[in-house]
C-alpha atoms as a PDB file:
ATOM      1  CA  UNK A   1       8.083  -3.476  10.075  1.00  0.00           C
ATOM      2  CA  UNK A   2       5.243  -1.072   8.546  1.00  0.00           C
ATOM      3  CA  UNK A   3       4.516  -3.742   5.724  1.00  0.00           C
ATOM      4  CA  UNK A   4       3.706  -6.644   8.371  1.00  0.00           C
ATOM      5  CA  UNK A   5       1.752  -3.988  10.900  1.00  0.00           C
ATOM      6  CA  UNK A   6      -0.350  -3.791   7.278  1.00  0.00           C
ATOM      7  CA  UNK A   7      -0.742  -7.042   7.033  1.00  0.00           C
ATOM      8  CA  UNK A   8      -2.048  -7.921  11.107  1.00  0.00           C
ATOM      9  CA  UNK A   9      -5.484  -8.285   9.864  1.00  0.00           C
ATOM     10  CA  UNK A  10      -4.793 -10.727   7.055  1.00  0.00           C
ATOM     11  CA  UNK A  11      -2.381 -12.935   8.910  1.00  0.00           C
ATOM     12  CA  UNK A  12      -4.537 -13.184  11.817  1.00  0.00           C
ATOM     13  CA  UNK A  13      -7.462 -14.053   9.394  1.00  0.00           C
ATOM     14  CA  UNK A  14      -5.095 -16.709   7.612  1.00  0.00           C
ATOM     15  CA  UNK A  15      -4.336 -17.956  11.304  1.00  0.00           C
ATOM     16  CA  UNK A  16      -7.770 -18.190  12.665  1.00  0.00           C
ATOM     17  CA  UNK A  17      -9.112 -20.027   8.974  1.00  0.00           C
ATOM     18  CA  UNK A  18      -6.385 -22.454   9.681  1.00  0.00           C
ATOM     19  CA  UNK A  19      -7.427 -22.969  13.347  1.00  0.00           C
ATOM     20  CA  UNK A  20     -11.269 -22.726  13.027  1.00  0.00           C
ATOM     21  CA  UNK A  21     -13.446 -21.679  10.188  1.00  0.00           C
ATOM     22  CA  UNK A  22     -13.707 -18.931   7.233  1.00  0.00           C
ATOM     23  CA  UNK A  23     -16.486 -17.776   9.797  1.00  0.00           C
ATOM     24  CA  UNK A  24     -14.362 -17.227  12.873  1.00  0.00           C
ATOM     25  CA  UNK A  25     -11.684 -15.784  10.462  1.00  0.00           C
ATOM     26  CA  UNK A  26     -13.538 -13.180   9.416  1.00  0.00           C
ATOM     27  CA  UNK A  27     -14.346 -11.700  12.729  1.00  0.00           C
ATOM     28  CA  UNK A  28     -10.845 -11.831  13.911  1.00  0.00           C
ATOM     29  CA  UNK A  29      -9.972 -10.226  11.054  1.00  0.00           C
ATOM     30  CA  UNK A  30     -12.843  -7.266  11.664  1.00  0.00           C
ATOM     31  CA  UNK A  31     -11.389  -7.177  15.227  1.00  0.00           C
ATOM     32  CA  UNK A  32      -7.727  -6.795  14.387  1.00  0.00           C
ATOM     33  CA  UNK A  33      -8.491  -4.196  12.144  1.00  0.00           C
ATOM     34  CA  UNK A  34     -10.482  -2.591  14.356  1.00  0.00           C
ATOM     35  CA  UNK A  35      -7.089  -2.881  16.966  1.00  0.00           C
ATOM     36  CA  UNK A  36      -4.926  -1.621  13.942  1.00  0.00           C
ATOM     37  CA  UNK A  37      -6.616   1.536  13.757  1.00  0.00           C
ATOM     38  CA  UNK A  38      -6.965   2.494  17.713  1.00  0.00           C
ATOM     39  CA  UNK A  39      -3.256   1.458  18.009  1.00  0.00           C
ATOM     40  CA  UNK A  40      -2.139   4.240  15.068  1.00  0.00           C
ATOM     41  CA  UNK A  41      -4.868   6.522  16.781  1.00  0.00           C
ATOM     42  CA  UNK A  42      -2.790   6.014  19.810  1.00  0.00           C
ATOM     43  CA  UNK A  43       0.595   6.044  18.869  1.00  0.00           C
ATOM     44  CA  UNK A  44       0.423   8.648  15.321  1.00  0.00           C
ATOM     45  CA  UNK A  45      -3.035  10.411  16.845  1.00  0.00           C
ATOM     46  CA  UNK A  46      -3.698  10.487  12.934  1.00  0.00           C
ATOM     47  CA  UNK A  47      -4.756   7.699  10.673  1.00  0.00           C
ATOM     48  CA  UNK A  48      -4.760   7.438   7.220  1.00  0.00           C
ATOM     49  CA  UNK A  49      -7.173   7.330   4.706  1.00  0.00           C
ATOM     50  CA  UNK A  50      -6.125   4.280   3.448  1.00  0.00           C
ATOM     51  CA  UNK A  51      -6.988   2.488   6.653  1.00  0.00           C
ATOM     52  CA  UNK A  52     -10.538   4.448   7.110  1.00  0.00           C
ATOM     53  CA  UNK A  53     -11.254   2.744   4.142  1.00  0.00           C
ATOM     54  CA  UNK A  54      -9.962  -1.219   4.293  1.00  0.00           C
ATOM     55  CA  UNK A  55     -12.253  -0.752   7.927  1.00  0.00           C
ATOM     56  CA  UNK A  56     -15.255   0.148   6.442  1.00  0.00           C
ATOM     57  CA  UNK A  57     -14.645  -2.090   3.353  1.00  0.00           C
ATOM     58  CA  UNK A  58     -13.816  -5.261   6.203  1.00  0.00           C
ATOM     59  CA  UNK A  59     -16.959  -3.853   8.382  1.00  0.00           C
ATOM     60  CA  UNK A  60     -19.614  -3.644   5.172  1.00  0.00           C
ATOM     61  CA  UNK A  61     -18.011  -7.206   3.570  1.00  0.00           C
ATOM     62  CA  UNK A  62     -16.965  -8.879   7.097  1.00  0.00           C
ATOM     63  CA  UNK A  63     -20.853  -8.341   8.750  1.00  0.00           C
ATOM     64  CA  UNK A  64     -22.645  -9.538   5.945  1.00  0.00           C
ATOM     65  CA  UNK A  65     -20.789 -12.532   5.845  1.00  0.00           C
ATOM     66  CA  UNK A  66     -21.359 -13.273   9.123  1.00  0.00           C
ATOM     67  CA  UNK A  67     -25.239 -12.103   9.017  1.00  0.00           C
ATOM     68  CA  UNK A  68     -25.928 -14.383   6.023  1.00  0.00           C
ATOM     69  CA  UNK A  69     -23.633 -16.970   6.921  1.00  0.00           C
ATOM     70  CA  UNK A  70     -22.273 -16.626   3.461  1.00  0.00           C
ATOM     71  CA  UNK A  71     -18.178 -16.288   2.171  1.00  0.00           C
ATOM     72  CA  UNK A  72     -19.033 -14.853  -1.349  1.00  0.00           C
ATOM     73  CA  UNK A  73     -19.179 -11.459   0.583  1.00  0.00           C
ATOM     74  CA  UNK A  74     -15.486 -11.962   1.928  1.00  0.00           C
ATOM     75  CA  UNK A  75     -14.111 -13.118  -1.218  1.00  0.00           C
ATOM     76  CA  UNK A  76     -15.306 -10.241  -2.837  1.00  0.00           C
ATOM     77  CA  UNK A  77     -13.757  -7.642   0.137  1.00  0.00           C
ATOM     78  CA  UNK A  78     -10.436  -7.771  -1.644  1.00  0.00           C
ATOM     79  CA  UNK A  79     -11.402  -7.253  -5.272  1.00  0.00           C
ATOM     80  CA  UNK A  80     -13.690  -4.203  -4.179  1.00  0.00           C
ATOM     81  CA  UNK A  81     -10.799  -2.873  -1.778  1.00  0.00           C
ATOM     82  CA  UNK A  82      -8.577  -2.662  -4.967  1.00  0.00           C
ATOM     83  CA  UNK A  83     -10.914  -1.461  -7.474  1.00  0.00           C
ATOM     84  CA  UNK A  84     -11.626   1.307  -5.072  1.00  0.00           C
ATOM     85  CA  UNK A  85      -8.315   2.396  -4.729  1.00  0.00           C
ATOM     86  CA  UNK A  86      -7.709   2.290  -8.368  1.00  0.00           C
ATOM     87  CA  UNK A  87     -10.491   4.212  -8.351  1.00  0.00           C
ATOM     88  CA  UNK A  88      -9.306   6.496  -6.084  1.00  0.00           C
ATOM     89  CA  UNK A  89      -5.909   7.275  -7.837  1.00  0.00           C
ATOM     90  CA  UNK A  90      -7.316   7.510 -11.279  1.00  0.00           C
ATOM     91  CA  UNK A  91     -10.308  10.049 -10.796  1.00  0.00           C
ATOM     92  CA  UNK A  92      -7.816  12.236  -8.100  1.00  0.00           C
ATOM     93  CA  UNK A  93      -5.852  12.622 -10.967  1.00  0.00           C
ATOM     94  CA  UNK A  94      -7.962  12.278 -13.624  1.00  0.00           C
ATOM     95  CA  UNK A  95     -10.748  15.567 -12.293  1.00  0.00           C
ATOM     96  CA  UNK A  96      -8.374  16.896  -9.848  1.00  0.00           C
ATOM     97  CA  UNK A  97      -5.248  16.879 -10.989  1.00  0.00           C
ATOM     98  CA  UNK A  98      -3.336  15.455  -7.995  1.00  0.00           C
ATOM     99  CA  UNK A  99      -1.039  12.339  -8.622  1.00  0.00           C
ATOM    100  CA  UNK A 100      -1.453  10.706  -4.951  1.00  0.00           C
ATOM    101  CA  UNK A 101       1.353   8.491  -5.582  1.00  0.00           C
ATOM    102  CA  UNK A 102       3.683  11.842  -6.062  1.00  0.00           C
ATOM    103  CA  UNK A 103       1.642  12.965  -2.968  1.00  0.00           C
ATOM    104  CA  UNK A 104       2.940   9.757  -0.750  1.00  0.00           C
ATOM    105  CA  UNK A 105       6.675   9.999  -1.940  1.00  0.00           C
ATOM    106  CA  UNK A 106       7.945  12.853  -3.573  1.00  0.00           C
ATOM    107  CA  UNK A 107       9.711  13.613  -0.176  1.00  0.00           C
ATOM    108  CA  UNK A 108      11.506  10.203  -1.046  1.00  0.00           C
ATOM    109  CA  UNK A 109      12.036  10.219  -4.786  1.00  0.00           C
ATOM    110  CA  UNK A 110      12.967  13.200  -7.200  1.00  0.00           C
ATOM    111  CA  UNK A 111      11.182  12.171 -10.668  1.00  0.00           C
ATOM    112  CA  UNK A 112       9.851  14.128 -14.301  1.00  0.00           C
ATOM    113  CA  UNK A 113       6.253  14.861 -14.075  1.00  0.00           C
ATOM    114  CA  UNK A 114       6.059  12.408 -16.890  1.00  0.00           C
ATOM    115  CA  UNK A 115       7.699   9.314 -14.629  1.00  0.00           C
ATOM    116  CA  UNK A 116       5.023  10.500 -11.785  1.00  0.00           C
ATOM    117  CA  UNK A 117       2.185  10.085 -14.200  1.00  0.00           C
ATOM    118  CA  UNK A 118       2.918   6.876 -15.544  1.00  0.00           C
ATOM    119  CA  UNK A 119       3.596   5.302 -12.185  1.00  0.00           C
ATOM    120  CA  UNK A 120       0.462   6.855 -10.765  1.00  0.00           C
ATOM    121  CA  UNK A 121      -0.886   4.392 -14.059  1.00  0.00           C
ATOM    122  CA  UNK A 122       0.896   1.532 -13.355  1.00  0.00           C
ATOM    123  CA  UNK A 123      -0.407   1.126  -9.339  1.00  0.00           C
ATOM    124  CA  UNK A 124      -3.970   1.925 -11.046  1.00  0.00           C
ATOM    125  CA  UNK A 125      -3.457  -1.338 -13.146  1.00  0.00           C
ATOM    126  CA  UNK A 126      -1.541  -3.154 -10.619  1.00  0.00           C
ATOM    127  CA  UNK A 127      -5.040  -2.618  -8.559  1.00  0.00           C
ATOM    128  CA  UNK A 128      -7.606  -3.332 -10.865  1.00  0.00           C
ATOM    129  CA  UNK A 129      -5.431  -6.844 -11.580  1.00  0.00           C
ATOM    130  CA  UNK A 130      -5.168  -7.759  -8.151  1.00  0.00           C
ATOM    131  CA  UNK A 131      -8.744  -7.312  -8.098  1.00  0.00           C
ATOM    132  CA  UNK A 132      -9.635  -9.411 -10.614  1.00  0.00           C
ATOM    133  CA  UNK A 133      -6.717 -12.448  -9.676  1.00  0.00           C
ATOM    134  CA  UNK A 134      -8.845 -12.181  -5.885  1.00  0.00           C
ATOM    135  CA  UNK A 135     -11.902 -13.204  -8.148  1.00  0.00           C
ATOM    136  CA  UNK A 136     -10.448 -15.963 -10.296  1.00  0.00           C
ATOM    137  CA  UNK A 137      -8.739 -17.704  -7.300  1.00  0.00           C
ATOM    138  CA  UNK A 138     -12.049 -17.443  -4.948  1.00  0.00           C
ATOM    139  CA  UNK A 139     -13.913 -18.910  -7.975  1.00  0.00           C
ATOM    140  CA  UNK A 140     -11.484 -21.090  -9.324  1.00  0.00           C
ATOM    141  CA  UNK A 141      -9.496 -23.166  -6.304  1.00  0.00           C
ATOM    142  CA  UNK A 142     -10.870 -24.286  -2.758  1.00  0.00           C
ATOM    143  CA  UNK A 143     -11.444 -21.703   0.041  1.00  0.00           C
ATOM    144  CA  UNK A 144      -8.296 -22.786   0.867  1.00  0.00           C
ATOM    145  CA  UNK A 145      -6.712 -22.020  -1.506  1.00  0.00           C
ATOM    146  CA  UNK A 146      -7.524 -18.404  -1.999  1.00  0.00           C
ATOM    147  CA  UNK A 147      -6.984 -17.882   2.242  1.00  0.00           C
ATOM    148  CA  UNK A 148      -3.214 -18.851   1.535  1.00  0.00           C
ATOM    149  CA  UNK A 149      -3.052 -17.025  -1.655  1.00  0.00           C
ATOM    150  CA  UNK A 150      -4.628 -13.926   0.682  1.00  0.00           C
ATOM    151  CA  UNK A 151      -1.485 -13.753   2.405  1.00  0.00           C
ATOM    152  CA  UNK A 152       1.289 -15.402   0.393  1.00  0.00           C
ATOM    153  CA  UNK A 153       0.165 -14.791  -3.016  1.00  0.00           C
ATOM    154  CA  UNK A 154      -0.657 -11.089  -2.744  1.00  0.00           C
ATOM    155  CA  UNK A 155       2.426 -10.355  -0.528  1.00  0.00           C
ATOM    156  CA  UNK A 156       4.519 -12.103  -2.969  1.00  0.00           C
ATOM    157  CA  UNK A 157       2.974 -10.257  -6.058  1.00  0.00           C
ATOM    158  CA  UNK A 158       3.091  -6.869  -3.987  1.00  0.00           C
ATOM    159  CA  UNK A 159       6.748  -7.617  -3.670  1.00  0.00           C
ATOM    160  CA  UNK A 160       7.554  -8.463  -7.239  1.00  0.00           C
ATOM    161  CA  UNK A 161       5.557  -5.579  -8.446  1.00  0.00           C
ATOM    162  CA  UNK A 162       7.543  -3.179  -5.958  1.00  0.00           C
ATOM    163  CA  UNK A 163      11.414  -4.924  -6.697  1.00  0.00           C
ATOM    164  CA  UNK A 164      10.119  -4.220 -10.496  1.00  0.00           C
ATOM    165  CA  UNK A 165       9.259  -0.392  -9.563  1.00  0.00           C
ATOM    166  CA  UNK A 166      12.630  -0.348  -8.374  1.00  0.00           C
ATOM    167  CA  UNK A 167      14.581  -1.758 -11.125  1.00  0.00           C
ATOM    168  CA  UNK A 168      12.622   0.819 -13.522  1.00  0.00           C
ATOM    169  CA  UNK A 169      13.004   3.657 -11.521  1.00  0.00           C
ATOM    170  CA  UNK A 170      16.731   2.638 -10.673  1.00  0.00           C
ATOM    171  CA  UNK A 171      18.575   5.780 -12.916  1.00  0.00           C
ATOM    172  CA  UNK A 172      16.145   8.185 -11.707  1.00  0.00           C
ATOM    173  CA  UNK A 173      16.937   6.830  -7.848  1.00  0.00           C
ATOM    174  CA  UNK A 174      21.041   7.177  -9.207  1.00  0.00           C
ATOM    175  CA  UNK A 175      19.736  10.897 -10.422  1.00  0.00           C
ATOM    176  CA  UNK A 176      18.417  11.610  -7.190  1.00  0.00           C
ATOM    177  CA  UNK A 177      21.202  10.600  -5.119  1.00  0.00           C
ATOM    178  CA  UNK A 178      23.832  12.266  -7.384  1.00  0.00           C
ATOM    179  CA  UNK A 179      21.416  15.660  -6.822  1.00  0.00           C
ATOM    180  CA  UNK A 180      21.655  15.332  -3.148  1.00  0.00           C
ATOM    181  CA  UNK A 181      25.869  14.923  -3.135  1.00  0.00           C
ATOM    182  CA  UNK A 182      26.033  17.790  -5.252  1.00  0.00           C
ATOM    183  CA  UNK A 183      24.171  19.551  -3.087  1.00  0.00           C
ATOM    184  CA  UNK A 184      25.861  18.804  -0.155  1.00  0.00           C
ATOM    185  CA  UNK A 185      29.561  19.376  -1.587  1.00  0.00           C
ATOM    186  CA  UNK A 186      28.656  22.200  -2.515  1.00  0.00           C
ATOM    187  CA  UNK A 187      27.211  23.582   0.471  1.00  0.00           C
ATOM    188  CA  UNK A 188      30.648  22.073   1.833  1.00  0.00           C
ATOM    189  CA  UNK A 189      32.340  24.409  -0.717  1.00  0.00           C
ATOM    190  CA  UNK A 190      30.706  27.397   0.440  1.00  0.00           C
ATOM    191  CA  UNK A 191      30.723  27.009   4.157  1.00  0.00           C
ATOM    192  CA  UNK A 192      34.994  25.853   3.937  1.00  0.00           C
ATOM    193  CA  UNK A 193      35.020  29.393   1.563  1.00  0.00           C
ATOM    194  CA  UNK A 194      33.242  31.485   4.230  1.00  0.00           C
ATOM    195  CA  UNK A 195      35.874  29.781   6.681  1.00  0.00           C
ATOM    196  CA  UNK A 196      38.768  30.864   4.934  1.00  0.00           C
ATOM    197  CA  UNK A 197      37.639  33.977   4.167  1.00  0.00           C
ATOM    198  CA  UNK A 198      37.047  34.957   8.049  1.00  0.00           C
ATOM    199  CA  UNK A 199      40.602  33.373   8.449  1.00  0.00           C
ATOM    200  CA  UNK A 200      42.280  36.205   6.008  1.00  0.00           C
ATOM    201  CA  UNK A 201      40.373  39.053   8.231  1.00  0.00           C
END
């Protein structure tokens, strides 16, 4: 449910492009955003960085299309919203030594410092090529084109690139759940032991 409430702003832009113009589009999508981030304010009464960021990226990119009446500046929101993430992930660890992805879901996943590293590195390239696919099908196919690849296209390459995360990570996920029923047995164990032993008294 969380990966479409990400997505509200693009699928609203892809609906209004389809209905109206790239013009139109672009200011629903600057309002839905806009709606995205009072509604987490609302229900979470914290919002995440992540979503600070894609508003003022949509707000700096969205307005200027809109004052110059141009769509190079939309195009280019995308490619600039990756990069900056990228950018985000490599210099936090890079000068500050903290692995954001380990940040986001070490509560989930139980993985070598190495793994954590390298799949910090693989969302940083994952980023900077999404950025940089955003450019070559704004440039290289119709407007229409890169509005359906917006939605479809990146949601389909998110998903490949997550089900691929998966598949790599899948004996460390096998690790982690082996960890956890060990642990749990053997809290079993002890609390049956402590059980019996108030049973001899």
């Amino acid at each position: 449910m969380k990966f479409f409430f990400d997505l509200f702003p693009v699928i609203l832009f892809f609906v209004a492009f389809k209905a109206y113009d790239i013009y139109i589009a672009t200011g629903v999508a600057m309002l839905a955003t806009v709606i995205q981030i009072a509604w987490v304010r609302y229900r979470h009464h914290r919002i995440e960085n992540m979503l600070w960021i894609n508003l003022i990226v949509i707000m700096l990119f969205g307005g200027a299309t809109l004052a110059f009446q141009d769509e190079t500046f939309i195009k280019w929101k995308p490619s600039v919203l990756y990069w900056l993430f990228a950018t985000i992930l490599l210099v936090s660890n890079q000068f500050f030594s903290k692995n954001l992805i380990q940040a986001l879901l070490e509560k989930q996943l139980v993985l070598p410092l190495q793994v954590w590293q390298k799949l910090n590195l693989s969302w940083i390239v994952f980023f900077m090529f999404m950025g940089c696919v955003n450019l070559y099908v704004a440039y290289g196919f119709s407007v229409d084109t890169w509005v359906t690849f917006k939605l479809f296209g990146v949601m389909g390459l998110m998903l490949l690139f997550v089900v691929l995360q998966v598949v790599l990570l899948n004996k460390y996920l096998r690790s982690a759940d082996f960890v956890k029923a060990d642990l749990h047995t053997t809290q079993r164990g002890i609390a049956e032991a402590g059980e019996n032993r108030e049973q001899d008294k």
